[in-house]
C-alpha atoms as a PDB file:
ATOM      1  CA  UNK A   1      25.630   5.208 -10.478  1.00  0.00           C
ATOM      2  CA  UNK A   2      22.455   6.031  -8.853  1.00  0.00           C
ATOM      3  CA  UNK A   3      23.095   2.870  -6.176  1.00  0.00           C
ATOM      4  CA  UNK A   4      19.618   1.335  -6.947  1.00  0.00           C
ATOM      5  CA  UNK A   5      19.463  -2.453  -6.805  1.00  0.00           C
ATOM      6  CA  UNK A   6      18.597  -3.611 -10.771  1.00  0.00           C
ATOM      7  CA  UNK A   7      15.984  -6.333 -10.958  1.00  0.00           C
ATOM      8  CA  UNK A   8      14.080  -7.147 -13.726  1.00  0.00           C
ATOM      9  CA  UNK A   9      10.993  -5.411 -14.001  1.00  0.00           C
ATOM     10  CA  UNK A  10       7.886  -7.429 -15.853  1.00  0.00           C
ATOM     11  CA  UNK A  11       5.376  -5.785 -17.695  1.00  0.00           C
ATOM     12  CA  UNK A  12       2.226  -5.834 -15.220  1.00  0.00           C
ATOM     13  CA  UNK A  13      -0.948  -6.825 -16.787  1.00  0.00           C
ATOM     14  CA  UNK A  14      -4.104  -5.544 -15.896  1.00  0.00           C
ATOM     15  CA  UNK A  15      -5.661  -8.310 -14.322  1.00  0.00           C
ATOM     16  CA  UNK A  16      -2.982  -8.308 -11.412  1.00  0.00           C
ATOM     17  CA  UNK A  17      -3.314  -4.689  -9.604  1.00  0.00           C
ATOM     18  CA  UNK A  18      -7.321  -5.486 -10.219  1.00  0.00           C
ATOM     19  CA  UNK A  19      -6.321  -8.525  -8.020  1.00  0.00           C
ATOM     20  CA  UNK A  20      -4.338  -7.142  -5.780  1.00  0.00           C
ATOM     21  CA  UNK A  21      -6.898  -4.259  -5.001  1.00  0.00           C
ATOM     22  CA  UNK A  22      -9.258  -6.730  -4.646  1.00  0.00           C
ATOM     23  CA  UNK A  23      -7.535  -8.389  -2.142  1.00  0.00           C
ATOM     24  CA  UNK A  24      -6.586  -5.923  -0.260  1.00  0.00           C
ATOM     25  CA  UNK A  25     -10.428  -4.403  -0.136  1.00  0.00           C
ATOM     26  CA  UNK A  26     -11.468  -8.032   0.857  1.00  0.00           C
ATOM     27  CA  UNK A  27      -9.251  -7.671   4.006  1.00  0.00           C
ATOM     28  CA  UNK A  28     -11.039  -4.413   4.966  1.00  0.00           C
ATOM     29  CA  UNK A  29      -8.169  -1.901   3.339  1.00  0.00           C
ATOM     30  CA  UNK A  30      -8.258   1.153   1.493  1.00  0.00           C
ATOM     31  CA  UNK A  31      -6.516   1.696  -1.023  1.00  0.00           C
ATOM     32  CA  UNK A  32      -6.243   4.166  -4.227  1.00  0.00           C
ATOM     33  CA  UNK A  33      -4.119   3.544  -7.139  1.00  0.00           C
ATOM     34  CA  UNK A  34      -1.919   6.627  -8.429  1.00  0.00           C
ATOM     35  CA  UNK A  35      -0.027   6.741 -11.149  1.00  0.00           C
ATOM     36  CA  UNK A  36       0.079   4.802 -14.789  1.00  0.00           C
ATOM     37  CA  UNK A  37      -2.800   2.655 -13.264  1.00  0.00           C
ATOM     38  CA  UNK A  38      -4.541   5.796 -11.844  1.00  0.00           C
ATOM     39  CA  UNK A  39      -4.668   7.255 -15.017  1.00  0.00           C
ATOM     40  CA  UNK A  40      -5.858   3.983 -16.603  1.00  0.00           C
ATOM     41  CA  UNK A  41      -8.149   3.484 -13.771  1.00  0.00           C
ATOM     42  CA  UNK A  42      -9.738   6.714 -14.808  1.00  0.00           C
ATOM     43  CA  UNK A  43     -10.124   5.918 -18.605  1.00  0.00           C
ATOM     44  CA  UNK A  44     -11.334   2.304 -17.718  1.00  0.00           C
ATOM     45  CA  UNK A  45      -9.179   0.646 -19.799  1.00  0.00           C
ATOM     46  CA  UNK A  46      -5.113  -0.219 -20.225  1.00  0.00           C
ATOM     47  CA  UNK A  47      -3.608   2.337 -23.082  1.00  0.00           C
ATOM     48  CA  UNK A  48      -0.082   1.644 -22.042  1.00  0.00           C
ATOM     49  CA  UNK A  49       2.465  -0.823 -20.295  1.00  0.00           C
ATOM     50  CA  UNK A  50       2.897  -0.559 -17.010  1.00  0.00           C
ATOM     51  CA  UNK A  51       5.867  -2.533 -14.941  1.00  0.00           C
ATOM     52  CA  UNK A  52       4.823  -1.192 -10.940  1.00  0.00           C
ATOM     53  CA  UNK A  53       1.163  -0.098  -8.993  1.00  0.00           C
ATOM     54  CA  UNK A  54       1.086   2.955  -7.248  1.00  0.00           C
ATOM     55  CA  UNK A  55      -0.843   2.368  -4.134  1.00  0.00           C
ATOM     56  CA  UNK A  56      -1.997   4.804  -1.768  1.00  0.00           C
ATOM     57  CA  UNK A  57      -3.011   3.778   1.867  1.00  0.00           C
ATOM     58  CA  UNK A  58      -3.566   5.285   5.411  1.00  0.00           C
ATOM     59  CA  UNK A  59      -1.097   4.706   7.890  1.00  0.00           C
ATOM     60  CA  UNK A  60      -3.551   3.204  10.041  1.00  0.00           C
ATOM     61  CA  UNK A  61      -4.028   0.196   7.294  1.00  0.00           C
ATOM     62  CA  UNK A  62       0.181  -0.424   6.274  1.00  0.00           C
ATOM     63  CA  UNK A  63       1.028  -3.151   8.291  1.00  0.00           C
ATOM     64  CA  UNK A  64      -1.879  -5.366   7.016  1.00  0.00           C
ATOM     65  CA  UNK A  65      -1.355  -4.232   3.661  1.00  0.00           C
ATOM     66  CA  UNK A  66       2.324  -5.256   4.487  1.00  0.00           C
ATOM     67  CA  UNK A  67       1.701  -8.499   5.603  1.00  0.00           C
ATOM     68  CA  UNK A  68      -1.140  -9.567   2.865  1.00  0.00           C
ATOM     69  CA  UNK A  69       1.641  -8.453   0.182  1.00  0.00           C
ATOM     70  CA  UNK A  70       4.456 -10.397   2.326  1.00  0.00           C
ATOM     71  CA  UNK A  71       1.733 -13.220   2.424  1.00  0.00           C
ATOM     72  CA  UNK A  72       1.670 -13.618  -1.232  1.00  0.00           C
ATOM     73  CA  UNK A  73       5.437 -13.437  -1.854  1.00  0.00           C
ATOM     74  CA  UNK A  74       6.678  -9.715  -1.832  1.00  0.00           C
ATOM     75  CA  UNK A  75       9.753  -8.340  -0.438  1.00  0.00           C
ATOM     76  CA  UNK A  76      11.408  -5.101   0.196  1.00  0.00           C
ATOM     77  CA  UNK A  77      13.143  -3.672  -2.593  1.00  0.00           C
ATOM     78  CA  UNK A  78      16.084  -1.697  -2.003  1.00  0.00           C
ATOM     79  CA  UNK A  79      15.722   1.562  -3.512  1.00  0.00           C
ATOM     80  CA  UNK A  80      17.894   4.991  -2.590  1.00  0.00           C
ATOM     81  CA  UNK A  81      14.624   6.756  -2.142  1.00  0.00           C
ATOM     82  CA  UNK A  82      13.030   4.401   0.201  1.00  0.00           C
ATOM     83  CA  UNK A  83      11.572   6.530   3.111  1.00  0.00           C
ATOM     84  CA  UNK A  84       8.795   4.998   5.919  1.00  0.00           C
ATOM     85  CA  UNK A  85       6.210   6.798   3.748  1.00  0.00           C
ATOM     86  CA  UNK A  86       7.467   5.801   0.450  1.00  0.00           C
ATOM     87  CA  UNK A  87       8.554   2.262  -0.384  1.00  0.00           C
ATOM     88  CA  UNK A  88       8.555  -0.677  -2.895  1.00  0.00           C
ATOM     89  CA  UNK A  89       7.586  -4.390  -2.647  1.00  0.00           C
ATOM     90  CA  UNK A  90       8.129  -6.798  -5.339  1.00  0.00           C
ATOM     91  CA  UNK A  91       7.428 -10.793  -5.927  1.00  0.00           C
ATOM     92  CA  UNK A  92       9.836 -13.113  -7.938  1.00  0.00           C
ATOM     93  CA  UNK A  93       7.922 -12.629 -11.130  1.00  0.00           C
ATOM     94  CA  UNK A  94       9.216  -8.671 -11.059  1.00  0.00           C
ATOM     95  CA  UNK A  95       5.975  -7.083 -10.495  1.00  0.00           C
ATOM     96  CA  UNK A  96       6.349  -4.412  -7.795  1.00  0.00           C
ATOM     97  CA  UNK A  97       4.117  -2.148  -5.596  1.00  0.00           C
ATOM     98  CA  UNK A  98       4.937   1.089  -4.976  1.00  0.00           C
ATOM     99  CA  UNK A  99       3.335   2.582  -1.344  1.00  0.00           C
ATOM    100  CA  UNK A 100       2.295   5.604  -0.896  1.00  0.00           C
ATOM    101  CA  UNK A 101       1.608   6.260   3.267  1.00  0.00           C
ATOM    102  CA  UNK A 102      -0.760   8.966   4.070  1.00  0.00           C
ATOM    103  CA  UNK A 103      -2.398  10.190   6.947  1.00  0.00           C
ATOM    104  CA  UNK A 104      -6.122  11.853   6.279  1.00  0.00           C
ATOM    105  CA  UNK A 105      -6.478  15.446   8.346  1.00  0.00           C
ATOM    106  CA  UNK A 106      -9.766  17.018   9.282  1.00  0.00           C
ATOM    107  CA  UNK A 107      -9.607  18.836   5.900  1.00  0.00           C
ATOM    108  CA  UNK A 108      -9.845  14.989   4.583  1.00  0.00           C
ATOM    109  CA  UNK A 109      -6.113  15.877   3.094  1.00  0.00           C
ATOM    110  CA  UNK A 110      -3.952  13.123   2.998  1.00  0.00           C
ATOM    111  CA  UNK A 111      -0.372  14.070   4.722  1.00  0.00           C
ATOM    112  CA  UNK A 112       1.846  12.255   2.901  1.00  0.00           C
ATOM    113  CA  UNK A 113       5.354  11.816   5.056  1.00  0.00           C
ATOM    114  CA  UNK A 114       5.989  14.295   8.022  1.00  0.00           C
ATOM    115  CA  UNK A 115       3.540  17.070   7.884  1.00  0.00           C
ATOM    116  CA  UNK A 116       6.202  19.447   8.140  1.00  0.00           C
ATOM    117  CA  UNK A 117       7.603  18.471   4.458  1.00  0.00           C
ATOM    118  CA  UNK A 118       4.377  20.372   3.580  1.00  0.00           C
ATOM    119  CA  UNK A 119       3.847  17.047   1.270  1.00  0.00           C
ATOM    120  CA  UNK A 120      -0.172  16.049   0.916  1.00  0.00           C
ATOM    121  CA  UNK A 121      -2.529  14.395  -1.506  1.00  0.00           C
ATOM    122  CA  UNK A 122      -5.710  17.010  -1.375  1.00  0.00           C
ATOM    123  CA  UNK A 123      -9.069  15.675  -0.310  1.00  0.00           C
ATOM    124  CA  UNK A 124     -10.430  16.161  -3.706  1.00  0.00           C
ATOM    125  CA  UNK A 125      -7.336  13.964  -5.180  1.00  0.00           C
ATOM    126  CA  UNK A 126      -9.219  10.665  -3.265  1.00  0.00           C
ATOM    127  CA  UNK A 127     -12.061  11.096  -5.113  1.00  0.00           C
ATOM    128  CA  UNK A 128     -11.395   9.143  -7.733  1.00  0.00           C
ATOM    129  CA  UNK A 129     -13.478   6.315  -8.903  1.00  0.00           C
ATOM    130  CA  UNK A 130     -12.217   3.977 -12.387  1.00  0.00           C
ATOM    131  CA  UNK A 131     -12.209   0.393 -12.824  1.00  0.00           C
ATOM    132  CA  UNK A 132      -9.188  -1.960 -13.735  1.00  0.00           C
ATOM    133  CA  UNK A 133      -9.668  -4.989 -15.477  1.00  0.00           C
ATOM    134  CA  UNK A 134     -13.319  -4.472 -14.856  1.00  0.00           C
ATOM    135  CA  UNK A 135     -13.476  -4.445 -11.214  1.00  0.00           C
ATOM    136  CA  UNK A 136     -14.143  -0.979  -9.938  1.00  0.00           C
ATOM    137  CA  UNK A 137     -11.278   0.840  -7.836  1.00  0.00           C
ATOM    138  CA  UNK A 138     -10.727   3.910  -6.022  1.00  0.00           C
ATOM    139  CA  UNK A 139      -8.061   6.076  -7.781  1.00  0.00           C
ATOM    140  CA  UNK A 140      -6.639   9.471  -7.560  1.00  0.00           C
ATOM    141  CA  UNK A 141      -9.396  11.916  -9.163  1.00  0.00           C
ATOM    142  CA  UNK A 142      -9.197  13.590 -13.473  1.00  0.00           C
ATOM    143  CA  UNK A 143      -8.489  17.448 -12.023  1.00  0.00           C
ATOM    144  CA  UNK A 144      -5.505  15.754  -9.672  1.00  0.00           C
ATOM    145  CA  UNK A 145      -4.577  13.912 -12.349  1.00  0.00           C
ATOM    146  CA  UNK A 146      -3.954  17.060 -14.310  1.00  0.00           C
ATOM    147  CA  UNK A 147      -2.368  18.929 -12.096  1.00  0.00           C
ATOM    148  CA  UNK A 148      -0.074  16.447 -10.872  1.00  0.00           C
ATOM    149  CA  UNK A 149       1.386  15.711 -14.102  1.00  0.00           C
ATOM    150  CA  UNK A 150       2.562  19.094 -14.380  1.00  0.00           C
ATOM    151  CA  UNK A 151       6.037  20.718 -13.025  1.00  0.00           C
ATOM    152  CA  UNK A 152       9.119  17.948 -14.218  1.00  0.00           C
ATOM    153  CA  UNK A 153      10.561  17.380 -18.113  1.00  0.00           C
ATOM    154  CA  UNK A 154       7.660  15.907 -19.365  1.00  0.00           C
ATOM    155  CA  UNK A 155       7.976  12.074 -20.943  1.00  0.00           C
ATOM    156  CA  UNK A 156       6.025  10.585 -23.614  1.00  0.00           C
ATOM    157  CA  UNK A 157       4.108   8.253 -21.123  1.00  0.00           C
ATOM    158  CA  UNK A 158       2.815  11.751 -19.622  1.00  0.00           C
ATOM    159  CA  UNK A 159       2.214  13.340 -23.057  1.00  0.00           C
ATOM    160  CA  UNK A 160      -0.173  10.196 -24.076  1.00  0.00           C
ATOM    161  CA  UNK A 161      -2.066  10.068 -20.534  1.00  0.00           C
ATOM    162  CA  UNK A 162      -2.912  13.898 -20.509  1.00  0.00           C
ATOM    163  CA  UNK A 163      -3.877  13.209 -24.234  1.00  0.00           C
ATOM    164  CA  UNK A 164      -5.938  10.366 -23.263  1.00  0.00           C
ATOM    165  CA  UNK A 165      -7.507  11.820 -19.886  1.00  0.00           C
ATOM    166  CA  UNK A 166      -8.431  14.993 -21.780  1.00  0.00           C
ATOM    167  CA  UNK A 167     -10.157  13.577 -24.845  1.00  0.00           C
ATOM    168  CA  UNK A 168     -12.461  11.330 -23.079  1.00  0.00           C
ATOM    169  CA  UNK A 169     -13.178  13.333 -20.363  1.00  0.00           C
ATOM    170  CA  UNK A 170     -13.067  17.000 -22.964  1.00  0.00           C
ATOM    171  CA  UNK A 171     -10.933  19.146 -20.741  1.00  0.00           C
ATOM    172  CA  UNK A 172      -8.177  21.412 -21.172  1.00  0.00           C
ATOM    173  CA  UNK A 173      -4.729  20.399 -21.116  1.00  0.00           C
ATOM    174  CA  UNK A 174      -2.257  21.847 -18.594  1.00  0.00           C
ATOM    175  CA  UNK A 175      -0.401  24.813 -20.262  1.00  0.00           C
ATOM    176  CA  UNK A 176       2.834  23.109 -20.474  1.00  0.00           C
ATOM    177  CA  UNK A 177       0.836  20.413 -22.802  1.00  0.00           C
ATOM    178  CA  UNK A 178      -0.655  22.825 -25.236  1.00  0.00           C
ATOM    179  CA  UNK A 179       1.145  22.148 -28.288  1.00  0.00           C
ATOM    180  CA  UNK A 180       2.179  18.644 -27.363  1.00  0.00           C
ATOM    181  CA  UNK A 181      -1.213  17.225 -27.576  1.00  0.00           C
END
């Protein structure tokens, strides 16, 4: 048993991290979505479900982000890999936030947890520009994209985001796709 706390996840649609982004840029905070919604971000449209948002922020930003996503209803949820850099928030409806804490470096790298896990986003990862539900966003860039989807037992969800990413943007899959796509 893996000790995580079950709750039922919902579906997000894409209207509600386009909100939430909003929000959170209204209030002066940046953020950059990762993940499912990064990828979908980059395409400009939603090609799959998605039940969380990935959100990346600076360190120097997390305890408004905190307390605008308390505002509206979100609470910790208990997870076995919840670290100070790394945690979840959820509302009653089941739609969670995963956060992502980084701090940018003169390199404009963002250290993600204690710098000496050796963990970062590169610069050129926060270069990514998309748009959710119409509204344009800051996500993580197409080549971090690709290379970050690369390294673990692949799923489908990867297989049809590298798929997607590379035929509207015509670029090579990783290696570990060829064949798969």
């Amino acid at each position: 048993m893996s000790g995580k706390v079950e709750r039922m996840k919902k579906q997000m649609p894409a209207e509600k991290p386009a909100d939430l982004y909003q929000e959170l840029k209204e209030a002066g905070i940046k953020v950059w979505l990762d993940g499912g919604w990064g990828v979908d971000a980059l395409l400009g449209e939603q090609t799959r479900p998605h039940d969380d948002v990935d959100f990346v922020v600076q360190a120097k930003d997390l305890n408004a982000l905190a307390a605008i996503l308390k505002g509206m209803g979100y609470k910790d949820v208990p997870r076995d890999d919840t670290r100070a850099w790394n945690f979840v928030l959820g509302d009653d409806s089941g739609c969670e936030v995963d956060i992502h804490v980084i701090n940018i470096n003169e390199n404009g790298d963002g250290i993600y947890g204690p710098p000496e896990n050796g963990e970062a986003y590169p610069a050129y990862a926060l270069e990514g520009v998309g748009t959710i539900h119409g509204r344009e966003v800051l996500c993580m860039s197409l080549a971090y994209q690709l290379v970050n989807h690369t390294g673990y037992k692949l799923r489908d969800k990867d297989v049809q985001d590298i798929r997607n990413l590379c035929q509207k943007f015509g670029c090579e899959p990783p290696q570990e796709y060829r064949g798969k796509i």
